[in-house]
N, C-alpha and C. Protein backbone atom coordinates (compact mmCIF):
# COMPACT_ATOMS: atom_id res chain seq x y z
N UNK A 1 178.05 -46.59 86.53
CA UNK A 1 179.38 -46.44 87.09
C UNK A 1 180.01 -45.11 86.68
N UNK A 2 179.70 -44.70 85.30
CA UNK A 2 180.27 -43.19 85.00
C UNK A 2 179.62 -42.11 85.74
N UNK A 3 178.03 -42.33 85.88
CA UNK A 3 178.06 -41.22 86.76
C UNK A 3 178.61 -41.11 88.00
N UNK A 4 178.43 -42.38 89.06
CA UNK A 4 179.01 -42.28 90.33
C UNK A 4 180.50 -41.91 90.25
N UNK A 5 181.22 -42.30 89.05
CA UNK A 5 182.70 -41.69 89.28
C UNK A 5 182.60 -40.23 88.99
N UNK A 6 181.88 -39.46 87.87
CA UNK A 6 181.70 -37.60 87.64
C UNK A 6 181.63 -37.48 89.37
N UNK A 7 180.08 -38.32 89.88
CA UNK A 7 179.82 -37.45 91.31
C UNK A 7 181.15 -37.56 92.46
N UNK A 8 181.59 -38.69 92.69
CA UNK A 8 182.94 -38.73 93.18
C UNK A 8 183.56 -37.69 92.85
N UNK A 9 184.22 -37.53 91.34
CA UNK A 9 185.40 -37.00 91.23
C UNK A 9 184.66 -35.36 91.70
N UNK A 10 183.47 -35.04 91.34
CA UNK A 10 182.85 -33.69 91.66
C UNK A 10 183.18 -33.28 93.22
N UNK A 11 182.84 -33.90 93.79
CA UNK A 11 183.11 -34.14 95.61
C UNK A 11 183.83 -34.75 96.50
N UNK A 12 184.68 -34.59 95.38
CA UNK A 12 186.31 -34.43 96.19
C UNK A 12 187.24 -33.68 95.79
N UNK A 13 187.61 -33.70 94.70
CA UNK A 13 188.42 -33.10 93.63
C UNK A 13 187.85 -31.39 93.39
N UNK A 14 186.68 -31.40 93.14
CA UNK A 14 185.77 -29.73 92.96
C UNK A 14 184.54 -29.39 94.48
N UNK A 15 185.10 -29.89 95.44
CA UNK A 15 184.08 -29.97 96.55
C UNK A 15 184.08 -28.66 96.68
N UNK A 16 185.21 -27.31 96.90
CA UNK A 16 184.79 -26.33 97.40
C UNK A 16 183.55 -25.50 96.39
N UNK A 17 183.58 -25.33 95.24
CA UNK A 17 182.69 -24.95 94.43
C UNK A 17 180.94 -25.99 93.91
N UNK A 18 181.55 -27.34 94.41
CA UNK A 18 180.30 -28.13 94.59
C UNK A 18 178.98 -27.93 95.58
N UNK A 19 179.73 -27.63 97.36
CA UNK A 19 179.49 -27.77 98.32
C UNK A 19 178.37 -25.97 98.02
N UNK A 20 179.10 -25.29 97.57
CA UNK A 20 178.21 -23.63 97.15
C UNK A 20 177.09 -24.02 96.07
N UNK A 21 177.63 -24.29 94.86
CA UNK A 21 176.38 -24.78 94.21
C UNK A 21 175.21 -25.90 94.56
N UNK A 22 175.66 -27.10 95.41
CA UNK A 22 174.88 -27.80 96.14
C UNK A 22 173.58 -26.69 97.05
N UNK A 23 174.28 -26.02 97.96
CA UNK A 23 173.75 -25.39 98.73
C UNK A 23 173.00 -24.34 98.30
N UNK A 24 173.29 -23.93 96.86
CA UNK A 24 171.80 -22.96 96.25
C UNK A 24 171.09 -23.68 95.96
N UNK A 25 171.40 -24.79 95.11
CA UNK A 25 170.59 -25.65 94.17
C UNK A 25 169.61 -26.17 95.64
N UNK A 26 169.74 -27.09 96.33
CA UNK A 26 168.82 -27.26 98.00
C UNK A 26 167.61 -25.67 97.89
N UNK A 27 168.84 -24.45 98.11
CA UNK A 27 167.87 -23.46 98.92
C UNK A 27 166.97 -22.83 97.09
N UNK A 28 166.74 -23.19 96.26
CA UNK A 28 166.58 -22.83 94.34
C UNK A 28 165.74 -23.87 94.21
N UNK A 29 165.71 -24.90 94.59
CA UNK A 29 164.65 -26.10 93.97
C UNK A 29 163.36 -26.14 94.38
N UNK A 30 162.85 -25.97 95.14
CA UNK A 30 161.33 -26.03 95.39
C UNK A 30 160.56 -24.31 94.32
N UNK A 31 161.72 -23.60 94.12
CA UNK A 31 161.37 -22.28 93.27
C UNK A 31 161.43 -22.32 92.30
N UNK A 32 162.06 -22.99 91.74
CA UNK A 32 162.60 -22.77 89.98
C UNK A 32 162.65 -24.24 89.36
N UNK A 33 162.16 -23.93 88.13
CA UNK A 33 162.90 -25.82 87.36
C UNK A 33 163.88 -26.17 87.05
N UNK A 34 164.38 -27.37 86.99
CA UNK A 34 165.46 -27.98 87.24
C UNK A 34 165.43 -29.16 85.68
N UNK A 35 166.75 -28.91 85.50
CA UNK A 35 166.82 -30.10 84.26
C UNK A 35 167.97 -30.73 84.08
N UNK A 36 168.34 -32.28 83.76
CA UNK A 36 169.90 -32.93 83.49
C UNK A 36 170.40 -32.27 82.46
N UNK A 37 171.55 -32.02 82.32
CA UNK A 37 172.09 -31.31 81.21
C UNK A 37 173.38 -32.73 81.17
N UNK A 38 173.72 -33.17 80.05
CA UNK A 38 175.16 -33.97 80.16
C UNK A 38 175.02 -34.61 81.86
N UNK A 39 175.70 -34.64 82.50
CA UNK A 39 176.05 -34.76 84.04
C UNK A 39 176.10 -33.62 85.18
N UNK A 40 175.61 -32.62 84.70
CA UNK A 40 175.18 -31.51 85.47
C UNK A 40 173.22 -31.35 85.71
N UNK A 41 173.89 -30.44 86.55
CA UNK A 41 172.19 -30.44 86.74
C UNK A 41 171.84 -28.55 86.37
N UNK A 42 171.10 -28.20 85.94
CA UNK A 42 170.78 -26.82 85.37
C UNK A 42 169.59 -26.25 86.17
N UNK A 43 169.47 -25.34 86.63
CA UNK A 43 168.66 -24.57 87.48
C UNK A 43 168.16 -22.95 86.56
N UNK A 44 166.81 -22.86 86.24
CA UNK A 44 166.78 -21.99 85.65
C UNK A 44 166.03 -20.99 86.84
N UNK A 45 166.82 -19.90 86.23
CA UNK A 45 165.77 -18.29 87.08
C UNK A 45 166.11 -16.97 86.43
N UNK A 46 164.78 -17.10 85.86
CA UNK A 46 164.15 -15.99 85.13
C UNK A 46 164.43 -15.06 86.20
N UNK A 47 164.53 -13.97 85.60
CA UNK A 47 165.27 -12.23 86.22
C UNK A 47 165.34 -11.58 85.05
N UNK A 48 164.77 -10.40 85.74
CA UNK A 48 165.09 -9.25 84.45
C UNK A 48 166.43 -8.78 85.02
N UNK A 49 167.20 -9.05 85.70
CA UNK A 49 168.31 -8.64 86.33
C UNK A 49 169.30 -9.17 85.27
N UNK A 50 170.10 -8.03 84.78
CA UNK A 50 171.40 -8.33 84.11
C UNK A 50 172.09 -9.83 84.36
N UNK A 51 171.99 -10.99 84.18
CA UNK A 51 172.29 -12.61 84.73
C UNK A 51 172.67 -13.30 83.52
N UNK A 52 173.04 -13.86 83.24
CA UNK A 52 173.73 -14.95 82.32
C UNK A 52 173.23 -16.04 83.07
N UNK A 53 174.27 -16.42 83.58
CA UNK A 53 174.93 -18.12 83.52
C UNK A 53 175.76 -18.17 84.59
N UNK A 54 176.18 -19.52 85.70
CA UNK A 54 177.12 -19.58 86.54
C UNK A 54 177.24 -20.90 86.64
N UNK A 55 178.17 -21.80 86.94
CA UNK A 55 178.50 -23.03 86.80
C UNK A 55 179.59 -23.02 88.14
N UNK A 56 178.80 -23.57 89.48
CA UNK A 56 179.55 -24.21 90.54
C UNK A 56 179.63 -25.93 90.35
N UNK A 57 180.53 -25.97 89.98
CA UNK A 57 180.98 -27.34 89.71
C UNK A 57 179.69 -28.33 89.04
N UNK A 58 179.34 -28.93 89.53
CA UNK A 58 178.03 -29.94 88.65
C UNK A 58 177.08 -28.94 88.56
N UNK A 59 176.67 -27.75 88.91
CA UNK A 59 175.30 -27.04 89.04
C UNK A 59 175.51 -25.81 88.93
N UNK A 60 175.00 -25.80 87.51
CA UNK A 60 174.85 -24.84 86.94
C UNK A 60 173.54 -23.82 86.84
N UNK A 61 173.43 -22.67 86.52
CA UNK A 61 172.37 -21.45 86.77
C UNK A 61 172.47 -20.46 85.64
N UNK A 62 170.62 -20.46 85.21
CA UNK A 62 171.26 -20.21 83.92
C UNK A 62 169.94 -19.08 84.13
N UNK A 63 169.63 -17.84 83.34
CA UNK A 63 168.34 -17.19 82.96
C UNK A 63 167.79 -17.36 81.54
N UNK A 64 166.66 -17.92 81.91
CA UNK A 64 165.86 -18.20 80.36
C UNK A 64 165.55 -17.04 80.32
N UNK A 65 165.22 -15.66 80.60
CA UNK A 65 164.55 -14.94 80.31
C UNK A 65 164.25 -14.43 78.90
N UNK A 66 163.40 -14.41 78.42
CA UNK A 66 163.73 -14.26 76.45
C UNK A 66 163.90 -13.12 76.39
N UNK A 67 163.53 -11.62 77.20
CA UNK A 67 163.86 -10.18 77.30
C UNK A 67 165.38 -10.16 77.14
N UNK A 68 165.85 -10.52 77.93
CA UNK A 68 167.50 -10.63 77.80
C UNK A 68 168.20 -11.89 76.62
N UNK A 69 167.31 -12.91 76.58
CA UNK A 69 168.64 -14.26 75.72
C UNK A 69 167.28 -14.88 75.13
N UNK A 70 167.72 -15.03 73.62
CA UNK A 70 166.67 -15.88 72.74
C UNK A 70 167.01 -17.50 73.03
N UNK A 71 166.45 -18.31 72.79
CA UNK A 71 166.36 -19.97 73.11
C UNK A 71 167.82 -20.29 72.63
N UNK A 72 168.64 -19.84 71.31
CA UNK A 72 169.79 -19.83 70.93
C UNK A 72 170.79 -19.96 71.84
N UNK A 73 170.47 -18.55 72.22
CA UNK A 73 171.87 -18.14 73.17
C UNK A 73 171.46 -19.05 74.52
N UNK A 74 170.47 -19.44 74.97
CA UNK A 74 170.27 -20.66 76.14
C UNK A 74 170.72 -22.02 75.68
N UNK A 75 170.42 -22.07 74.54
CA UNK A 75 171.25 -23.52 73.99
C UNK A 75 172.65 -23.71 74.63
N UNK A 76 173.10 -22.74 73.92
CA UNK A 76 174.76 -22.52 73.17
C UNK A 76 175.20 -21.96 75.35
N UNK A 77 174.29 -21.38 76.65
CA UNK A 77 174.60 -21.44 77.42
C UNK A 77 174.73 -22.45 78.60
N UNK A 78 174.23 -23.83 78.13
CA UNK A 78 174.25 -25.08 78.50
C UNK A 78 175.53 -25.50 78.34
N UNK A 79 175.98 -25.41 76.54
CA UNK A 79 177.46 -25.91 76.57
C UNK A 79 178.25 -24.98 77.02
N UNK A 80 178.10 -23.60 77.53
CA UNK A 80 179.27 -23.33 78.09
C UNK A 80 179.39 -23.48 79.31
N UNK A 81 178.05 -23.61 79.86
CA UNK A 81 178.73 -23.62 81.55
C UNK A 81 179.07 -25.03 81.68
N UNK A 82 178.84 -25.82 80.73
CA UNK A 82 179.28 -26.92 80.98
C UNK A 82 180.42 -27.02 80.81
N UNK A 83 181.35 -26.40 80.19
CA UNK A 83 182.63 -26.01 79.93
C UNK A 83 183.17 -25.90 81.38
N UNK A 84 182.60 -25.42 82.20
CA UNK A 84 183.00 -24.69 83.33
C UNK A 84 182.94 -26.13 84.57
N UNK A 85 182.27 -26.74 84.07
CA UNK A 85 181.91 -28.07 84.65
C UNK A 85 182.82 -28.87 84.66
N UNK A 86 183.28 -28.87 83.66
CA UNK A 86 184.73 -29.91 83.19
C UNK A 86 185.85 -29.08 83.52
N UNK A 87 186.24 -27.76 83.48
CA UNK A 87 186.99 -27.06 84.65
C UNK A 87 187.54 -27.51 85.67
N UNK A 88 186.12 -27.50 86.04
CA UNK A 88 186.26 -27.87 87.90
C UNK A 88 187.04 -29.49 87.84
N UNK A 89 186.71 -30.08 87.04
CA UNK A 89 187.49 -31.77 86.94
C UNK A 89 188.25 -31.81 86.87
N UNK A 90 189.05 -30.70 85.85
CA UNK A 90 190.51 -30.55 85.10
C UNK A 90 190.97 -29.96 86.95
N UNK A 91 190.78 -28.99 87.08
CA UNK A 91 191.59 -28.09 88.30
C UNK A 91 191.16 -27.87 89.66
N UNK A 92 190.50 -28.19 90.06
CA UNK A 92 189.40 -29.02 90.98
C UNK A 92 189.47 -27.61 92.20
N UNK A 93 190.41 -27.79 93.34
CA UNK A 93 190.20 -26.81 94.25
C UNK A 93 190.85 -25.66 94.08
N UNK A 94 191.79 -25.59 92.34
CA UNK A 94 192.11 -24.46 92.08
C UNK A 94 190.98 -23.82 90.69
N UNK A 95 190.18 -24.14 90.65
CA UNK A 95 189.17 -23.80 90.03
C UNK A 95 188.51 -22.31 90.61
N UNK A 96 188.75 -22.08 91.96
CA UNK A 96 187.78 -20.53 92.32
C UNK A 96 188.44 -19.62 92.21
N UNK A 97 189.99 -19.92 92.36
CA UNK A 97 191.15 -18.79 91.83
C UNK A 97 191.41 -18.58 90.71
N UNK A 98 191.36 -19.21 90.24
CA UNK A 98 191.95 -19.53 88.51
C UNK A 98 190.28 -19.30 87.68
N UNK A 99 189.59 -19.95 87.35
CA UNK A 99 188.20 -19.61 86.63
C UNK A 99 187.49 -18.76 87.26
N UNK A 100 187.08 -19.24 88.68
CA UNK A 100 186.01 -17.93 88.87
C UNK A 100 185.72 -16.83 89.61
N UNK A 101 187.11 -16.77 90.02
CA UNK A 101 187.22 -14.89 90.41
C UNK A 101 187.78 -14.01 89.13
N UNK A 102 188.43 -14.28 87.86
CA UNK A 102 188.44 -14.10 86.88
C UNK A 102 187.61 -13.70 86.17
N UNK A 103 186.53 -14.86 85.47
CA UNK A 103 185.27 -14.79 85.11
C UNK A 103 184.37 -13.65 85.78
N UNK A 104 184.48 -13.95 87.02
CA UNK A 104 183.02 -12.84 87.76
C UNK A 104 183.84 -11.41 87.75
N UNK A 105 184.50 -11.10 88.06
CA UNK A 105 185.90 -9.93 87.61
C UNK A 105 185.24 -9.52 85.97
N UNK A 106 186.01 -10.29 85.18
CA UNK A 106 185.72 -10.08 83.92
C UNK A 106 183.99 -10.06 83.26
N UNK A 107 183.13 -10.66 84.08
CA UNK A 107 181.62 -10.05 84.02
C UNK A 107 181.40 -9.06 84.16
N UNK A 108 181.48 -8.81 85.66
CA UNK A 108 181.01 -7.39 86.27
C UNK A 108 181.60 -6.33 86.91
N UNK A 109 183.06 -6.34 86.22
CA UNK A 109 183.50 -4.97 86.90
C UNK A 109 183.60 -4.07 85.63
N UNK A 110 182.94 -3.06 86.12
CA UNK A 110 182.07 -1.85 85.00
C UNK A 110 183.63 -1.96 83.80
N UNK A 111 184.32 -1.09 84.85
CA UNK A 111 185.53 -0.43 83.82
C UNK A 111 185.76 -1.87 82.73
N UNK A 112 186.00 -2.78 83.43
CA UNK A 112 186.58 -3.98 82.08
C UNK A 112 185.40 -4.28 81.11
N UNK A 113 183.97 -4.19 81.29
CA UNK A 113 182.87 -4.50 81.10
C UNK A 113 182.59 -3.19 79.85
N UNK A 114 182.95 -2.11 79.99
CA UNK A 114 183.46 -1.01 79.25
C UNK A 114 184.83 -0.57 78.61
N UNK A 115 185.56 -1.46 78.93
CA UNK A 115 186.97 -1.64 77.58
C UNK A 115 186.65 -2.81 76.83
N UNK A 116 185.67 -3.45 77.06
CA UNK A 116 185.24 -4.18 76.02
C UNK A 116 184.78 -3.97 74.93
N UNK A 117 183.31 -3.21 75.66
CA UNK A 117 182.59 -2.43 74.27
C UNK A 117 183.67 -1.29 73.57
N UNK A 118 184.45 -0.93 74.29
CA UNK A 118 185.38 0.31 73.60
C UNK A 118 186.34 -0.65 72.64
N UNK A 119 186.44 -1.53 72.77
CA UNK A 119 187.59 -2.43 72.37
C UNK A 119 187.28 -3.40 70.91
N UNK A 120 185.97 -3.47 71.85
CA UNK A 120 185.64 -4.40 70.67
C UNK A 120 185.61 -6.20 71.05
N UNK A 121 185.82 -6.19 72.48
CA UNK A 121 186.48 -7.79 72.44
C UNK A 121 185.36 -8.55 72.93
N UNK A 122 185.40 -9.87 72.59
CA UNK A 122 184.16 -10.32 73.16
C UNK A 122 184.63 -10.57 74.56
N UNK A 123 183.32 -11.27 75.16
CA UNK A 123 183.24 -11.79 76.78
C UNK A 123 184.16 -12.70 76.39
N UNK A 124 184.21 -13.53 75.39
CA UNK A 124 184.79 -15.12 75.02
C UNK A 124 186.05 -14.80 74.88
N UNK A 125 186.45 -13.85 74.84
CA UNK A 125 188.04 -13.29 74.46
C UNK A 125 188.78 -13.98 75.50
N UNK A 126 187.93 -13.94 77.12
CA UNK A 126 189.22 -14.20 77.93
C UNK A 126 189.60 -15.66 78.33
N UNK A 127 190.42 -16.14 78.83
CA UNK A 127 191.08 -17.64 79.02
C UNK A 127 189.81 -18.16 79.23
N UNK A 128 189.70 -17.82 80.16
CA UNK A 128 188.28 -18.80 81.26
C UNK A 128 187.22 -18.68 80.00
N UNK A 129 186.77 -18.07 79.34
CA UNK A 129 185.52 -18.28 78.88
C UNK A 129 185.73 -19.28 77.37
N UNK A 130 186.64 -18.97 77.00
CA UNK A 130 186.81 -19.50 75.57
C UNK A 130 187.51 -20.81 75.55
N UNK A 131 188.16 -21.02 76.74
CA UNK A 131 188.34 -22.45 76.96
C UNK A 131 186.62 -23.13 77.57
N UNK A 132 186.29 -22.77 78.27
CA UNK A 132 185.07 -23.14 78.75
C UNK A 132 184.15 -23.29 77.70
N UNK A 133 184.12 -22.75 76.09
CA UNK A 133 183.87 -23.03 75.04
C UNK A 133 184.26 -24.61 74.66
N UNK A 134 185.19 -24.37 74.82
CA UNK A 134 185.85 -25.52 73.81
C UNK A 134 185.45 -26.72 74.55
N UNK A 135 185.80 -26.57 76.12
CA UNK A 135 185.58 -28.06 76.71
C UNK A 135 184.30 -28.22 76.72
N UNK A 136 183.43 -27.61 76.65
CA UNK A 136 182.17 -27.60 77.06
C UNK A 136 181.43 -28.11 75.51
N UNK A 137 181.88 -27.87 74.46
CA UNK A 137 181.40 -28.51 73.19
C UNK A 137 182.11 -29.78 73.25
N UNK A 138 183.13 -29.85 73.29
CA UNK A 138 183.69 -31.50 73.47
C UNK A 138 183.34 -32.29 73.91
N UNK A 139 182.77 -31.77 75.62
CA UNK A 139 182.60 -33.03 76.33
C UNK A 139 181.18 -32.97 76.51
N UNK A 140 180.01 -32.05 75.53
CA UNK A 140 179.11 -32.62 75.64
C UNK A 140 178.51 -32.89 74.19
N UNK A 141 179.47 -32.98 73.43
CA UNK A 141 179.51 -33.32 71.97
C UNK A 141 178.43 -32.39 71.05
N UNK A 142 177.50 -31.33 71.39
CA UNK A 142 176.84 -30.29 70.95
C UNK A 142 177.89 -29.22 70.26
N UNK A 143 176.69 -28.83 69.06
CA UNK A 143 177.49 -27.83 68.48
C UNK A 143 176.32 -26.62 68.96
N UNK A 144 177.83 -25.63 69.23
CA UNK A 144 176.96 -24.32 69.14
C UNK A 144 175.71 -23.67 68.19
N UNK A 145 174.98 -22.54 68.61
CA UNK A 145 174.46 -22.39 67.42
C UNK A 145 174.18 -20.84 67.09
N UNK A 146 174.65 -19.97 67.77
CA UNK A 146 175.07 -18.34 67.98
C UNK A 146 176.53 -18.32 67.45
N UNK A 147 176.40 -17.33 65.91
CA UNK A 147 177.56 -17.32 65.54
C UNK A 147 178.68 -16.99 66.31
N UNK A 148 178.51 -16.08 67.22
CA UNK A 148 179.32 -15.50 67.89
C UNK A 148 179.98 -16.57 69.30
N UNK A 149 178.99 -17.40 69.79
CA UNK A 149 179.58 -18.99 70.16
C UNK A 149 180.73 -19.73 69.02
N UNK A 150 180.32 -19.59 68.10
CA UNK A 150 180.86 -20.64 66.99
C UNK A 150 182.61 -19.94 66.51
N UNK A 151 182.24 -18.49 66.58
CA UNK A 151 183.76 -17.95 66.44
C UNK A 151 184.55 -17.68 68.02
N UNK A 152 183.85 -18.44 68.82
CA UNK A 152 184.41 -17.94 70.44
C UNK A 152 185.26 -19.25 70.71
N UNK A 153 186.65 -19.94 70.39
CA UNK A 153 186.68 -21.20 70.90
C UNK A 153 187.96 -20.48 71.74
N UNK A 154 189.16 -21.66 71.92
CA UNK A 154 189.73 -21.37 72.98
C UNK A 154 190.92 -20.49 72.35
N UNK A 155 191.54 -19.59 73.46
CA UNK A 155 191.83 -18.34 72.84
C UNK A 155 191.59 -17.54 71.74
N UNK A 156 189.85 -17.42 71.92
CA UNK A 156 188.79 -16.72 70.98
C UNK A 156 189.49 -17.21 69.35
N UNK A 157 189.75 -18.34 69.14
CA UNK A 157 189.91 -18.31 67.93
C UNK A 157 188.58 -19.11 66.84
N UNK A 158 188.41 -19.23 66.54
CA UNK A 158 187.05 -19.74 65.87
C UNK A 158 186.95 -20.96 65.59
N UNK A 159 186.04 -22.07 66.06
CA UNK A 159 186.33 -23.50 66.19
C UNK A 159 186.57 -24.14 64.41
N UNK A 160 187.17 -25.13 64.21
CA UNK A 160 187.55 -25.53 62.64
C UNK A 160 186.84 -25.97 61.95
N UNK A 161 185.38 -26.47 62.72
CA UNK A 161 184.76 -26.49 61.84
C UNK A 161 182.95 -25.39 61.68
N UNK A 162 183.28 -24.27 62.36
CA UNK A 162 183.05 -23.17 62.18
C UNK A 162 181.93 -22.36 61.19
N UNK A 163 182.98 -22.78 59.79
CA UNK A 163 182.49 -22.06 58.79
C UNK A 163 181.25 -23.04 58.29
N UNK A 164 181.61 -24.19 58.31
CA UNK A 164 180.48 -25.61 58.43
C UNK A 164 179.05 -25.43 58.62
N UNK A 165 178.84 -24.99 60.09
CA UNK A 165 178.13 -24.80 60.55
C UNK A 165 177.27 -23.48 60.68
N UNK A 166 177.95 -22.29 60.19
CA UNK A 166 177.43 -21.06 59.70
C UNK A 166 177.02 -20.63 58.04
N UNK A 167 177.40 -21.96 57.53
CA UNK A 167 176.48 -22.15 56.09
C UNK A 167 175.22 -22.77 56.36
């Protein structure tokens, strides 16, 4: 019954960002492997192409590639896009304005992508990502395991029990 209510509330409440990730995940599955994560479903594709992570509502996309991200940082990228997952629940059809023209903004537009490194700030610095921290460890009860996950919570402040877990 809990999942049929996630998939409900996913496809109605987060349909516009469901209905896009549905529709890769269809045209991505006979190519790539696929795994349950919490109540999402995870789609991996290796790329040497600059790629992270993307989370359209239940279906998420992640790059294992180990050139770019050690098994760590793929851990610790499960709970965040799952963060992004529970997003879409919290704010449903205001989720593409609010999280992820933001987010993809704050990925890949050079200049911000370069007042970072000048700055110093992490990716996790901004709303969308460091809340997407927090919910995303909560609601799939995993602890991070990249220090730099572990000091990223919501408004980049460092989760409380933190220091815990980096001994």
């Amino acid at each position: 019954m809990k999942h049929f209510l996630f998939l409900l509330w996913q496809f109605t409440w987060g349909l516009p960002q469901n209905l896009i990730g549905l529709v890769a995940f269809l045209a991505l599955r006979k190519k790539y492997e696929h795994k349950a994560f919490c109540q999402a479903v995870v789609t991996y594709i290796p790329t040497e192409k600059p790629f992270g992570g993307v989370s359209l509502g239940m279906f998420i996309f992640l790059n294992p590639t180990p050139a770019h991200h050690n098994q760590d940082w793929v851990y610790d990228a499960h709970i965040h896009e799952y963060g992004h997952t529970i997003q879409t629940m919290i704010l449903g059809w205001l989720f593409l304005p609010v999280i992820g023209l933001p987010s993809f903004v704050w990925c890949n537009l050079k200049p911000i992508i370069k007042w970072r490194a000048k700055t110093g700030h992490s990716y996790y610095w901004l709303y969308t990502e460091g809340w997407a921290n927090h919910l995303g460890r909560r609601a799939s009860k995993l602890q991070f395991k990249e220090k730099e996950m572990l000091l990223r919570g919501n408004y980049d402040k460092p989760f409380k029990d933190a220091q815990e877990a980096l001994n």
